[in-house]
PDB file of N, CA and C in Angstrom:
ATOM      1  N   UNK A   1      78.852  -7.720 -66.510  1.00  0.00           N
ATOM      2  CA  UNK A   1      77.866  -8.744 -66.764  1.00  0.00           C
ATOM      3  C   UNK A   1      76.694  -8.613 -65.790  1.00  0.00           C
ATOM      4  N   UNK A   2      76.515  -8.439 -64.750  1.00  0.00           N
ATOM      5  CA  UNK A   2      76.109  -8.365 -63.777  1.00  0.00           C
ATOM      6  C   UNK A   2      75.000  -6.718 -63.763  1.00  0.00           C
ATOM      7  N   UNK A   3      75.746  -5.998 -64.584  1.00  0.00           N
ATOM      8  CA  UNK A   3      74.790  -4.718 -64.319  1.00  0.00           C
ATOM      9  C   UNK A   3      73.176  -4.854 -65.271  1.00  0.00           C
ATOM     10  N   UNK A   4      73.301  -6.146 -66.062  1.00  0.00           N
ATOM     11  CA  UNK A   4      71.801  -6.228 -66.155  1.00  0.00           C
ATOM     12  C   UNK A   4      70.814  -6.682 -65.891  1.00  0.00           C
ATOM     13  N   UNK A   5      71.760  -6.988 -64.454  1.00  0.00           N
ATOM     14  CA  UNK A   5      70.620  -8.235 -63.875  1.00  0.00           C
ATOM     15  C   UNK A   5      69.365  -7.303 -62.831  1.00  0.00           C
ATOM     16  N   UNK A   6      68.195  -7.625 -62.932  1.00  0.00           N
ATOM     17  CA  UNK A   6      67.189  -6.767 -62.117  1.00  0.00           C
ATOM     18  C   UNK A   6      66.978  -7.453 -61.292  1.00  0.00           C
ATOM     19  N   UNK A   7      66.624  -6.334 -60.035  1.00  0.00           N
ATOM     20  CA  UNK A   7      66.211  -7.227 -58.817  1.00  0.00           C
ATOM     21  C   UNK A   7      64.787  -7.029 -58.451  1.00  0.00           C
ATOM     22  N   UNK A   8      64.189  -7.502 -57.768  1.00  0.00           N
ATOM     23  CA  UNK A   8      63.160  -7.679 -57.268  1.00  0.00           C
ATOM     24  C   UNK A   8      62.304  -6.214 -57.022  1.00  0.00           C
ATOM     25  N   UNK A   9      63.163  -5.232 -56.311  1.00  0.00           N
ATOM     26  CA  UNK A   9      62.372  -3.834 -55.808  1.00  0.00           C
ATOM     27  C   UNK A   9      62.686  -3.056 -57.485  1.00  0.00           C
ATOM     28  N   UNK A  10      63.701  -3.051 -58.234  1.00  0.00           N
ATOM     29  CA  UNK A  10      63.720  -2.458 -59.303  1.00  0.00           C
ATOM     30  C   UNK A  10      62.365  -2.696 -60.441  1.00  0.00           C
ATOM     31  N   UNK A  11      62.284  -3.800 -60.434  1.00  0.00           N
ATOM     32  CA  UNK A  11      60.958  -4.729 -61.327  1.00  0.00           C
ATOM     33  C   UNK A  11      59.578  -4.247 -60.829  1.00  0.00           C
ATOM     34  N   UNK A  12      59.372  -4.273 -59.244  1.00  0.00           N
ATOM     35  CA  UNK A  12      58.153  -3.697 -58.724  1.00  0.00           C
ATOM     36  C   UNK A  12      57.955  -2.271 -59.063  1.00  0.00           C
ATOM     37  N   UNK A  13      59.417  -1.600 -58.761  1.00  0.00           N
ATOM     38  CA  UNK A  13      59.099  -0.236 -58.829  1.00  0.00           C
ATOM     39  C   UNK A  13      58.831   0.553 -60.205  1.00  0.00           C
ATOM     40  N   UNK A  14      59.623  -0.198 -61.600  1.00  0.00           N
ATOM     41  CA  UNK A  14      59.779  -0.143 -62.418  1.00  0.00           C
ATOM     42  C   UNK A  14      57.938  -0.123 -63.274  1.00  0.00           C
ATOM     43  N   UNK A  15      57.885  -1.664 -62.600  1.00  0.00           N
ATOM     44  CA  UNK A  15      56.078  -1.805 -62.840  1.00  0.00           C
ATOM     45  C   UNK A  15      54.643  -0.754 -62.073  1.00  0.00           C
ATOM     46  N   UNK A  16      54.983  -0.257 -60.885  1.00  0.00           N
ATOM     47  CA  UNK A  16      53.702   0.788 -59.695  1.00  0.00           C
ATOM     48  C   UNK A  16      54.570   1.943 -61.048  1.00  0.00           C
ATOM     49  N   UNK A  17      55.326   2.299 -61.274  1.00  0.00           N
ATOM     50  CA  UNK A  17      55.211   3.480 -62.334  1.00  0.00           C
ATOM     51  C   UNK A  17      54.812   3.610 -63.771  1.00  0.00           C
ATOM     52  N   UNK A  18      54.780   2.207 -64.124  1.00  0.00           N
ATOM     53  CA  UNK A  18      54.359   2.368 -65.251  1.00  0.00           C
ATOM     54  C   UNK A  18      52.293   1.958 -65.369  1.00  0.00           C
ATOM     55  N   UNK A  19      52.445   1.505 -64.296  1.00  0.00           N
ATOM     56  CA  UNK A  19      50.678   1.658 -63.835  1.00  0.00           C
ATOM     57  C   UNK A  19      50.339   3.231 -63.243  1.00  0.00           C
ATOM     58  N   UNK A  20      51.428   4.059 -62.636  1.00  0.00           N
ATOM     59  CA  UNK A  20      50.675   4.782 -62.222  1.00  0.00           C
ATOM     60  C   UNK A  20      50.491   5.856 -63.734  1.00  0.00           C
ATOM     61  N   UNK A  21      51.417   5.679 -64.774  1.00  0.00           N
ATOM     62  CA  UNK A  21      51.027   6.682 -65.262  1.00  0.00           C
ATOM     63  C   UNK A  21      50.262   6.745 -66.525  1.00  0.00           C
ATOM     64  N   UNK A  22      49.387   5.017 -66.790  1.00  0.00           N
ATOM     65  CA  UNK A  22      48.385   4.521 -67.623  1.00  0.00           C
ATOM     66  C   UNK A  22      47.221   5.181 -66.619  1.00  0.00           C
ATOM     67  N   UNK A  23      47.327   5.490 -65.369  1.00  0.00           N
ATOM     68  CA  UNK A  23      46.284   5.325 -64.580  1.00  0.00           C
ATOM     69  C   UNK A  23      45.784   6.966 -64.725  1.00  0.00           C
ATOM     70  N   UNK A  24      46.467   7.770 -64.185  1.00  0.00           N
ATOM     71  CA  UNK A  24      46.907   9.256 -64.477  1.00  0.00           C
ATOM     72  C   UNK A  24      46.847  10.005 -65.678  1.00  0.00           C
ATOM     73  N   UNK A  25      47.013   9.947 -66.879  1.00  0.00           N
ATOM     74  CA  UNK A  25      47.376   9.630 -67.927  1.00  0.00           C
ATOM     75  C   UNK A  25      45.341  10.431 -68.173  1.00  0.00           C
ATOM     76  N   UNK A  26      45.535  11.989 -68.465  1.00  0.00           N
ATOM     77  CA  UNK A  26      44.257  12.905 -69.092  1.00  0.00           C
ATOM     78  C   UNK A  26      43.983  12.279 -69.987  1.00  0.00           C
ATOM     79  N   UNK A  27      44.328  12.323 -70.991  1.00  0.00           N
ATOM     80  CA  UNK A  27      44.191  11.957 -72.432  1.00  0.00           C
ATOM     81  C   UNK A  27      43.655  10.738 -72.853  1.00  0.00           C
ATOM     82  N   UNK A  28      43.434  10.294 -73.839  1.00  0.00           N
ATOM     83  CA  UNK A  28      42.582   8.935 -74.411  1.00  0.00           C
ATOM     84  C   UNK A  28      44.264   8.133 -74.990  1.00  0.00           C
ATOM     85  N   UNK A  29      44.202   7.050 -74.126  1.00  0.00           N
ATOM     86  CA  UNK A  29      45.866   6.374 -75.100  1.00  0.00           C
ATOM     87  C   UNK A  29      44.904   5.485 -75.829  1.00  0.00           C
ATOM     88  N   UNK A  30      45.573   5.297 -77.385  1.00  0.00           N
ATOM     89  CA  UNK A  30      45.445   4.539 -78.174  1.00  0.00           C
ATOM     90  C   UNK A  30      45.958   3.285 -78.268  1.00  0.00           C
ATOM     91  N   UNK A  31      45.412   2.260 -78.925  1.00  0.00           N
ATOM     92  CA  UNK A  31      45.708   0.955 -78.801  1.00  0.00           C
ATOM     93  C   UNK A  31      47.169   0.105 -78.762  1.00  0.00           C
ATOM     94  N   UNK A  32      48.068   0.873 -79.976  1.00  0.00           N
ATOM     95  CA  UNK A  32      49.473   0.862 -79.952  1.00  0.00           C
ATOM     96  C   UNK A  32      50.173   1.277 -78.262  1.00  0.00           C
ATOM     97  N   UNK A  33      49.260   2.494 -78.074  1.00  0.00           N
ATOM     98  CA  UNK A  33      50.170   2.723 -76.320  1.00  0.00           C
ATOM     99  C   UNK A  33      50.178   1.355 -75.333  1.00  0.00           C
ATOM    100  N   UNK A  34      48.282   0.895 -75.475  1.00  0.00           N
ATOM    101  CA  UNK A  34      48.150   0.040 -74.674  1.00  0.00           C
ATOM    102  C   UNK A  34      49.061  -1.201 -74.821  1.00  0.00           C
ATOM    103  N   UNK A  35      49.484  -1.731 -76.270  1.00  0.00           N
ATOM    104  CA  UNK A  35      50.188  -2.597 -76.553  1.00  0.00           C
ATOM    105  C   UNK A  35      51.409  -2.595 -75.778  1.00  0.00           C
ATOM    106  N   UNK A  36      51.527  -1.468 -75.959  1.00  0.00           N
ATOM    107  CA  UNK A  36      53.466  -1.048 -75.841  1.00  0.00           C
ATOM    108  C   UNK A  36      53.336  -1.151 -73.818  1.00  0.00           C
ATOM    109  N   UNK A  37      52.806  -0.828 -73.182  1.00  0.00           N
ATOM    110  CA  UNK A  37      52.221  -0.307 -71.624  1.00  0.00           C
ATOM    111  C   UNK A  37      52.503  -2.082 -71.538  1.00  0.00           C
ATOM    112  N   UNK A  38      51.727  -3.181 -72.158  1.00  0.00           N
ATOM    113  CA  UNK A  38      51.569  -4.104 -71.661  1.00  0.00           C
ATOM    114  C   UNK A  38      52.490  -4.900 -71.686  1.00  0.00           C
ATOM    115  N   UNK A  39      53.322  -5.063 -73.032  1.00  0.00           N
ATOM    116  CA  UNK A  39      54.788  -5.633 -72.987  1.00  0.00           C
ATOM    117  C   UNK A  39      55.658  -4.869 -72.327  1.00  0.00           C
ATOM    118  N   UNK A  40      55.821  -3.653 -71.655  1.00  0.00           N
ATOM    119  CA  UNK A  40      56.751  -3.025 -70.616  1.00  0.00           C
ATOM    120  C   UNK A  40      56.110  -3.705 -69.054  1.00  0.00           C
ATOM    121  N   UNK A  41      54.791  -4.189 -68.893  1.00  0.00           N
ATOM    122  CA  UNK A  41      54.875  -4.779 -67.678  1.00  0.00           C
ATOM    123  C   UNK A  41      55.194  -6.079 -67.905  1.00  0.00           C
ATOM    124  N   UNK A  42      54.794  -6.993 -68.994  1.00  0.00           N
ATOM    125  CA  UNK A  42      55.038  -7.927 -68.912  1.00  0.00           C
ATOM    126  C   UNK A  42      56.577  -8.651 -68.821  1.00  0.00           C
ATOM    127  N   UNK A  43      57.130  -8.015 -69.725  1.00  0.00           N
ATOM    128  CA  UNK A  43      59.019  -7.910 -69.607  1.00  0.00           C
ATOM    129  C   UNK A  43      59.611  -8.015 -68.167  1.00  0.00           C
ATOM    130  N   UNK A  44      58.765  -7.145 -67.616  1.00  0.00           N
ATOM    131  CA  UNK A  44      59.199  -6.623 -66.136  1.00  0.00           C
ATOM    132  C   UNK A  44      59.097  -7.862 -65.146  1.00  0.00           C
ATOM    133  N   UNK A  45      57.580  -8.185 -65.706  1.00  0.00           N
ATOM    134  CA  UNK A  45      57.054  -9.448 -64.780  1.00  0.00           C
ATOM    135  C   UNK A  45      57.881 -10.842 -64.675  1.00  0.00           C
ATOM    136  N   UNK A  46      58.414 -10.460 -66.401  1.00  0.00           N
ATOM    137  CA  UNK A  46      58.916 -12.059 -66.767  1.00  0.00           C
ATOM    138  C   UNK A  46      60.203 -11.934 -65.556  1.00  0.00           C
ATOM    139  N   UNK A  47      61.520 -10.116 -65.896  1.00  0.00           N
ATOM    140  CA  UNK A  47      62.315 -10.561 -65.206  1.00  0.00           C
ATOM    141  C   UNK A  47      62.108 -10.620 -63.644  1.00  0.00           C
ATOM    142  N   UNK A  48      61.403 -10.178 -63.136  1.00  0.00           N
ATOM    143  CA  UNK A  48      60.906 -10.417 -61.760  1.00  0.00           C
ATOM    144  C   UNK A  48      61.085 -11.932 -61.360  1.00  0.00           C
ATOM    145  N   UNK A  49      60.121 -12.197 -62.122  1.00  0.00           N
ATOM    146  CA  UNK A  49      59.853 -14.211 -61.754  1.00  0.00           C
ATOM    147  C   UNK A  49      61.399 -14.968 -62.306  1.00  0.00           C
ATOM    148  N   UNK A  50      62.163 -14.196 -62.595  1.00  0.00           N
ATOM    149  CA  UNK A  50      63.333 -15.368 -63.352  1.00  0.00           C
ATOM    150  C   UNK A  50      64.555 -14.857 -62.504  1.00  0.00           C
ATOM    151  N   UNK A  51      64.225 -13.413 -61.983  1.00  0.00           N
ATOM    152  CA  UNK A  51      65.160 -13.118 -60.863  1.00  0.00           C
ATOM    153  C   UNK A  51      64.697 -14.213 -59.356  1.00  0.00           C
ATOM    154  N   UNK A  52      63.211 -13.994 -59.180  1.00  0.00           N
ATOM    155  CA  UNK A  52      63.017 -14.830 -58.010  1.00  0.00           C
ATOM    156  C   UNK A  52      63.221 -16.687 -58.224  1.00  0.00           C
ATOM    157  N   UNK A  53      63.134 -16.444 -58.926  1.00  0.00           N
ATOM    158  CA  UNK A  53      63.812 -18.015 -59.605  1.00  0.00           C
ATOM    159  C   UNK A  53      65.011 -18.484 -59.189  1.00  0.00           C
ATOM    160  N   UNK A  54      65.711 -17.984 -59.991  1.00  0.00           N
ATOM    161  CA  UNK A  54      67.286 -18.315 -60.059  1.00  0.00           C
ATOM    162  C   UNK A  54      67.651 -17.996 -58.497  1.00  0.00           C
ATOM    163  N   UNK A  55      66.516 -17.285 -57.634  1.00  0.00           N
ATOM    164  CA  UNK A  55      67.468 -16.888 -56.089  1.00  0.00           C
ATOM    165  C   UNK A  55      66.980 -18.105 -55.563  1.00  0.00           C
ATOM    166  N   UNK A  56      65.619 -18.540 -55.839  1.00  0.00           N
ATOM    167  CA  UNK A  56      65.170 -19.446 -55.315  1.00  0.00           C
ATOM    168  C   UNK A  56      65.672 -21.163 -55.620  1.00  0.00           C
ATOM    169  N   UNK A  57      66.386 -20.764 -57.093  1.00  0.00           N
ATOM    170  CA  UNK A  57      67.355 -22.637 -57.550  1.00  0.00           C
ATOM    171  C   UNK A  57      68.462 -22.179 -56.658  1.00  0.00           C
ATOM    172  N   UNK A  58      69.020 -21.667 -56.430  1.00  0.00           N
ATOM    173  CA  UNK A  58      70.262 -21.067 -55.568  1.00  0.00           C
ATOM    174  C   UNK A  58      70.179 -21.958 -54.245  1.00  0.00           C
ATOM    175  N   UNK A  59      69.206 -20.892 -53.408  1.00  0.00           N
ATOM    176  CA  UNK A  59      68.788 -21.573 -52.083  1.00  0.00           C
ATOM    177  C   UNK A  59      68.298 -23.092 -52.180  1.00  0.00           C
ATOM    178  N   UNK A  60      67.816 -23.698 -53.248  1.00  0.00           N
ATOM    179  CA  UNK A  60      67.612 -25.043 -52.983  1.00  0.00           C
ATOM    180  C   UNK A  60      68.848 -25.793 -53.108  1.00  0.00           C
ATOM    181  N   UNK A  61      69.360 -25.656 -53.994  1.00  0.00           N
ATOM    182  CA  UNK A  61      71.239 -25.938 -53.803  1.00  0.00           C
ATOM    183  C   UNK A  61      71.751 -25.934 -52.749  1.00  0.00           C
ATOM    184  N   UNK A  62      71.809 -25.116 -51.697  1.00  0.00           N
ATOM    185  CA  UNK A  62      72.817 -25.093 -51.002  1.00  0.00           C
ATOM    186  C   UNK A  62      71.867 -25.629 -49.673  1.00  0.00           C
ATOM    187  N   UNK A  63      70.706 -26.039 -49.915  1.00  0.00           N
ATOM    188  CA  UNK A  63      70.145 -27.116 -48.926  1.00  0.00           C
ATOM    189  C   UNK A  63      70.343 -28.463 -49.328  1.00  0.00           C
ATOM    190  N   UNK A  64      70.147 -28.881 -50.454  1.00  0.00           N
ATOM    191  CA  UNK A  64      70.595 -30.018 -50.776  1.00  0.00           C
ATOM    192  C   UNK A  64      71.821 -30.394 -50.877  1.00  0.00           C
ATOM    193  N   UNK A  65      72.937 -29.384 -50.769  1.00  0.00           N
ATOM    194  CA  UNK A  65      74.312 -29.413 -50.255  1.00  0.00           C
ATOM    195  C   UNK A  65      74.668 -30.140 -49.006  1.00  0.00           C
ATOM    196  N   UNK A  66      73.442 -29.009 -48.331  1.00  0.00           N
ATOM    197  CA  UNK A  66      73.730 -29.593 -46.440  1.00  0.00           C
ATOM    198  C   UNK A  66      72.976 -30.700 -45.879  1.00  0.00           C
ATOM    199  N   UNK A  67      72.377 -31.143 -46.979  1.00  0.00           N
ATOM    200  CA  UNK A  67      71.699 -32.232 -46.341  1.00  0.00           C
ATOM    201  C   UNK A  67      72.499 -33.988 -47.158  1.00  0.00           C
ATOM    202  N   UNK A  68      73.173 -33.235 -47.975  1.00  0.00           N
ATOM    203  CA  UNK A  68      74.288 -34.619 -48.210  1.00  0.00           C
ATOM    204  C   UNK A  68      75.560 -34.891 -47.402  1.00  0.00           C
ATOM    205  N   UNK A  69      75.611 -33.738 -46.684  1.00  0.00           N
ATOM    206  CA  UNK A  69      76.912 -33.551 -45.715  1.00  0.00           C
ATOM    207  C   UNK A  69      78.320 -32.992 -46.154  1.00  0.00           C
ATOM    208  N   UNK A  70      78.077 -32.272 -47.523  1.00  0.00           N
ATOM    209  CA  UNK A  70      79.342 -31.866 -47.716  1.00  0.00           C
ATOM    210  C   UNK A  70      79.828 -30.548 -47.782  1.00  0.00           C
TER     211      UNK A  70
END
């Protein structure tokens, strides 16, 4: 269950490569590429922010744990 969860450096790194090679990239990409380029970062972005999320509902939990005393 667990092996599809992305983390934070996977999502960044996943995303600096798929910019570097729109960036690089001789040739003229067509509009379909650009489409496709932009939902592969955006996917990325979403799980980025829902990984830093869920770490971040986590840590508020277990402060509001310690601040009820239990």
């Amino acid at each position: 269950m667990n092996r599809h969860r992305v983390n934070r450096q996977n999502a960044v790194r996943l995303l600096r490569r798929a910019v570097h090679a729109l960036l690089t990239d001789d040739s003229g990409l067509t509009t379909l590429e650009y489409v496709i380029a932009a939902a592969i970062i955006l996917v990325v972005l979403a799980a980025a922010i829902l990984a830093w999320n869920n770490g971040l509902a986590a840590k508020i939990g277990q402060l509001v744990h310690q601040l009820s005393g239990q």
